[in-house]
Protein backbone atom coordinates (compact mmCIF):
# COMPACT_ATOMS: atom_id res chain seq x y z
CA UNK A 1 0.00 0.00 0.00
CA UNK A 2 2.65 2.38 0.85
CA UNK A 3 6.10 2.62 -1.01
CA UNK A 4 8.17 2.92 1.78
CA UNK A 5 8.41 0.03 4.91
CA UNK A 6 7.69 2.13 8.21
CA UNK A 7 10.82 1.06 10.12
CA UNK A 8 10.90 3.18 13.41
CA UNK A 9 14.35 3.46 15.50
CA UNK A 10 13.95 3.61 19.40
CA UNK A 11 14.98 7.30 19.16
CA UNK A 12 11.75 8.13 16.47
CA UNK A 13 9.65 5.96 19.07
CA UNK A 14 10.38 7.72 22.14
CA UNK A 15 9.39 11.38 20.18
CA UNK A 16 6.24 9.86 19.37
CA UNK A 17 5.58 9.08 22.81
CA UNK A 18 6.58 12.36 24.32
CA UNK A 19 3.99 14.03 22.06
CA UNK A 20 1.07 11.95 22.90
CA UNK A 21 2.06 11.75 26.75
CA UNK A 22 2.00 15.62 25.99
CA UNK A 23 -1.57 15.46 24.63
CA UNK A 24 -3.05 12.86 27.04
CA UNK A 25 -2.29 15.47 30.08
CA UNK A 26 -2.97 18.78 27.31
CA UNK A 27 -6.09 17.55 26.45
CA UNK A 28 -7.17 16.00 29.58
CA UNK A 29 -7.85 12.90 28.03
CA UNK A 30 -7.99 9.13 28.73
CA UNK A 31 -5.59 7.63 26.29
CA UNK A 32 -4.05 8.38 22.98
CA UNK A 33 -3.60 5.63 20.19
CA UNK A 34 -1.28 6.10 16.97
CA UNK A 35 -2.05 3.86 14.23
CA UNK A 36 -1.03 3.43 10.36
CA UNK A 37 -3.60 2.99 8.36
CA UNK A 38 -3.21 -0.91 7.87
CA UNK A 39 -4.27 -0.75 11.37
CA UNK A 40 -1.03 -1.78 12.91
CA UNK A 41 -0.73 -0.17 16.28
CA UNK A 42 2.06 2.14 16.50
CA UNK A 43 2.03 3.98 20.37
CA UNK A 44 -0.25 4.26 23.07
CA UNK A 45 -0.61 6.50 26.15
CA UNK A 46 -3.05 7.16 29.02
CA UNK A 47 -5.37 4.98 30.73
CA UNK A 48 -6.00 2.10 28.89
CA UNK A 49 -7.04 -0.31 31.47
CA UNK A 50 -10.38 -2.01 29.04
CA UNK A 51 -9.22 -1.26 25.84
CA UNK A 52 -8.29 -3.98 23.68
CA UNK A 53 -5.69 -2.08 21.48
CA UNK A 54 -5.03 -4.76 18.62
CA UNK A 55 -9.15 -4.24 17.74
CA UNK A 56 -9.51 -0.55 18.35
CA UNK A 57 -6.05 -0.19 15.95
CA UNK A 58 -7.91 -2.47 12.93
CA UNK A 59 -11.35 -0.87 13.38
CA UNK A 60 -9.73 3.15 13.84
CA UNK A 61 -7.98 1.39 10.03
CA UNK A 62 -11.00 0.29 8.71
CA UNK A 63 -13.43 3.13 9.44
CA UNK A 64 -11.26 5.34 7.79
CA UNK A 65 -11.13 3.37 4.72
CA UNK A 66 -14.75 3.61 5.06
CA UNK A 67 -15.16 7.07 5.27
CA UNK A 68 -12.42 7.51 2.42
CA UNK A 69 -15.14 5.35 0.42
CA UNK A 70 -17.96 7.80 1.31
CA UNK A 71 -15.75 11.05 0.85
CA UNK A 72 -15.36 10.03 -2.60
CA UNK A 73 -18.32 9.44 -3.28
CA UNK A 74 -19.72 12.67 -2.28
CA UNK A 75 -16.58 14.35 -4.23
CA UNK A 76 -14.20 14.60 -1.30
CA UNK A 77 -10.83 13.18 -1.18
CA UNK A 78 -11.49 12.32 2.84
CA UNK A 79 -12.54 13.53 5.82
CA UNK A 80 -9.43 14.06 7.96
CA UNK A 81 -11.38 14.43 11.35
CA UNK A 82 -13.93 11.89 12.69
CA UNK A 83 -15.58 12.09 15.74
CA UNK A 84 -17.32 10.00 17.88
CA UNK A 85 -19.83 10.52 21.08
CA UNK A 86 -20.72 8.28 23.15
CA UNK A 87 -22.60 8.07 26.78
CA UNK A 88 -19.48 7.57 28.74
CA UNK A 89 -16.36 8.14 26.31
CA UNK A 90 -15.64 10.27 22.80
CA UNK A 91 -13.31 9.61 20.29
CA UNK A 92 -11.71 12.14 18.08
CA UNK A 93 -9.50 10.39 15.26
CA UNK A 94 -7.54 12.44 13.21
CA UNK A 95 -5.93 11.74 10.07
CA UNK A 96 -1.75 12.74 10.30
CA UNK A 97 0.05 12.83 7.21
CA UNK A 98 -0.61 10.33 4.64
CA UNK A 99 -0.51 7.21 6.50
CA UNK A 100 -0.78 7.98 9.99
CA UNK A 101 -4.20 8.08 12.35
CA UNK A 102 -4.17 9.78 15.63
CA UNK A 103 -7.38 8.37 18.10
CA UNK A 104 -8.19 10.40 20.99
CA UNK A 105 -10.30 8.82 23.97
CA UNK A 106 -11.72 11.31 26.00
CA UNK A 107 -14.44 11.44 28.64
CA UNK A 108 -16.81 14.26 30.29
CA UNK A 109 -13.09 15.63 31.95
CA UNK A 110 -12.56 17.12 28.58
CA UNK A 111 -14.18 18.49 25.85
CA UNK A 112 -14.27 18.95 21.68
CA UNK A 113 -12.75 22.38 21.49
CA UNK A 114 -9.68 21.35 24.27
CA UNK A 115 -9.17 17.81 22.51
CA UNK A 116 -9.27 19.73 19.10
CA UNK A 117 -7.25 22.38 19.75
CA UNK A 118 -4.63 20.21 21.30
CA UNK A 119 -5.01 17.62 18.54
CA UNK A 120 -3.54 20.30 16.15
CA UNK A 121 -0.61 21.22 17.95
CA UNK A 122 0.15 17.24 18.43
CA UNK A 123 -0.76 16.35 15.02
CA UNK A 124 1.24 19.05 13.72
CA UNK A 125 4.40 17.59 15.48
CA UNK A 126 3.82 14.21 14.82
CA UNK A 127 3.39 14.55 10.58
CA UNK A 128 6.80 16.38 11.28
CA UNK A 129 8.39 13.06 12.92
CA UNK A 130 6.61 10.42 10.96
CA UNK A 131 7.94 12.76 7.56
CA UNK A 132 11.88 12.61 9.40
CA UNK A 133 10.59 8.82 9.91
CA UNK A 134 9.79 8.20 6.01
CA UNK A 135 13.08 10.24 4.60
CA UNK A 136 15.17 7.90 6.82
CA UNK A 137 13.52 5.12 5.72
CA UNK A 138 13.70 5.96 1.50
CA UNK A 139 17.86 6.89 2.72
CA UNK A 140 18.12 3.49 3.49
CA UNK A 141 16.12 1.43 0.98
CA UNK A 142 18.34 3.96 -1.52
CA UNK A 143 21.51 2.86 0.04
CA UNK A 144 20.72 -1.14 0.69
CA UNK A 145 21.74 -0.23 3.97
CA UNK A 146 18.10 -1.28 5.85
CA UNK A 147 18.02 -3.04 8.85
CA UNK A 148 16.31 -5.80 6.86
CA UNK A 149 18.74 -6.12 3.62
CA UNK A 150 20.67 -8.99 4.80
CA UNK A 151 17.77 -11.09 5.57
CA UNK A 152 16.81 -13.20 2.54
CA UNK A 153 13.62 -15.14 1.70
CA UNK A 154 15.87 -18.62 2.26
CA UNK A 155 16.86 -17.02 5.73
CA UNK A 156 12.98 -16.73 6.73
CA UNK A 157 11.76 -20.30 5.22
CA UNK A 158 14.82 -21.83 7.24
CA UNK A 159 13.59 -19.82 10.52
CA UNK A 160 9.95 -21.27 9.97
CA UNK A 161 10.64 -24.68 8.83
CA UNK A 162 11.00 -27.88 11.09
């Protein structure tokens, strides 16, 4: 789907999580998810006690794809922002960059305008890292020198085989 693997270094990780432990406490919110859009989950902060991650990662993946079906249709290329309200929680999912979804669980602590106005500033920061993210990654697919070149197809069969 995307040309470029997304191969993250501990250093490019622990940005990431500075931002979105930023926005959890920023935006008084519960917990903060980033996702790519094949639904792989990327970081999480907050309180999370409940939340089965793997699932809300895939579905965040999927109802974007969803929406990008219906923004079409009506003539849009997508709808960056989606929210959601429910009784007890909100969630405000954000589209970052090309590939990258930012999912905001909030409860009656916060509200909209904080979680959007602190979604920008986040957002903002984290196309900036996930860009720095994607250069080093074309660097090193244009140099061979990927943490993955020396691995070869007969190198995985032999690692799965009896």
């Amino acid at each position: 789907m995307f040309e470029t693997q997304l191969v993250m270094h501990e250093e490019d990780f622990q940005k990431i999580l500075v931002v979105i432990q930023r926005l959890v406490r920023d935006a008084n919110s519960k917990g903060i998810f980033v996702v790519d859009k094949n639904g792989q989950l990327i970081s999480e902060a907050g309180e999370l006690e409940g939340i089965d991650s793997t699932s809300l990662a895939s579905l965040t993946a999927g109802c974007i794809a969803a929406t990008g079906g219906l923004a079409k249709i009506v003539g849009e290329e997508e709808f960056p922002i989606h929210f959601h309200q429910g009784q007890r929680d909100n969630l405000h999912i954000t589209l970052v960059g090309s590939r990258i979804i930012l999912v905001v669980v909030f409860d009656e602590r916060s509200s909209l305008g904080l979680v959007r106005l602190r979604v920008k500033k986040a957002g903002a920061e984290l196309a900036r890292i996930f860009e720095d993210i994607e250069q080093k990654a074309k660097l090193e697919a244009a140099s061979g020198s990927s943490p993955f070149a020396e691995i070869t197809d007969d190198d995985i069969d032999n690692l799965f085989s009896d």
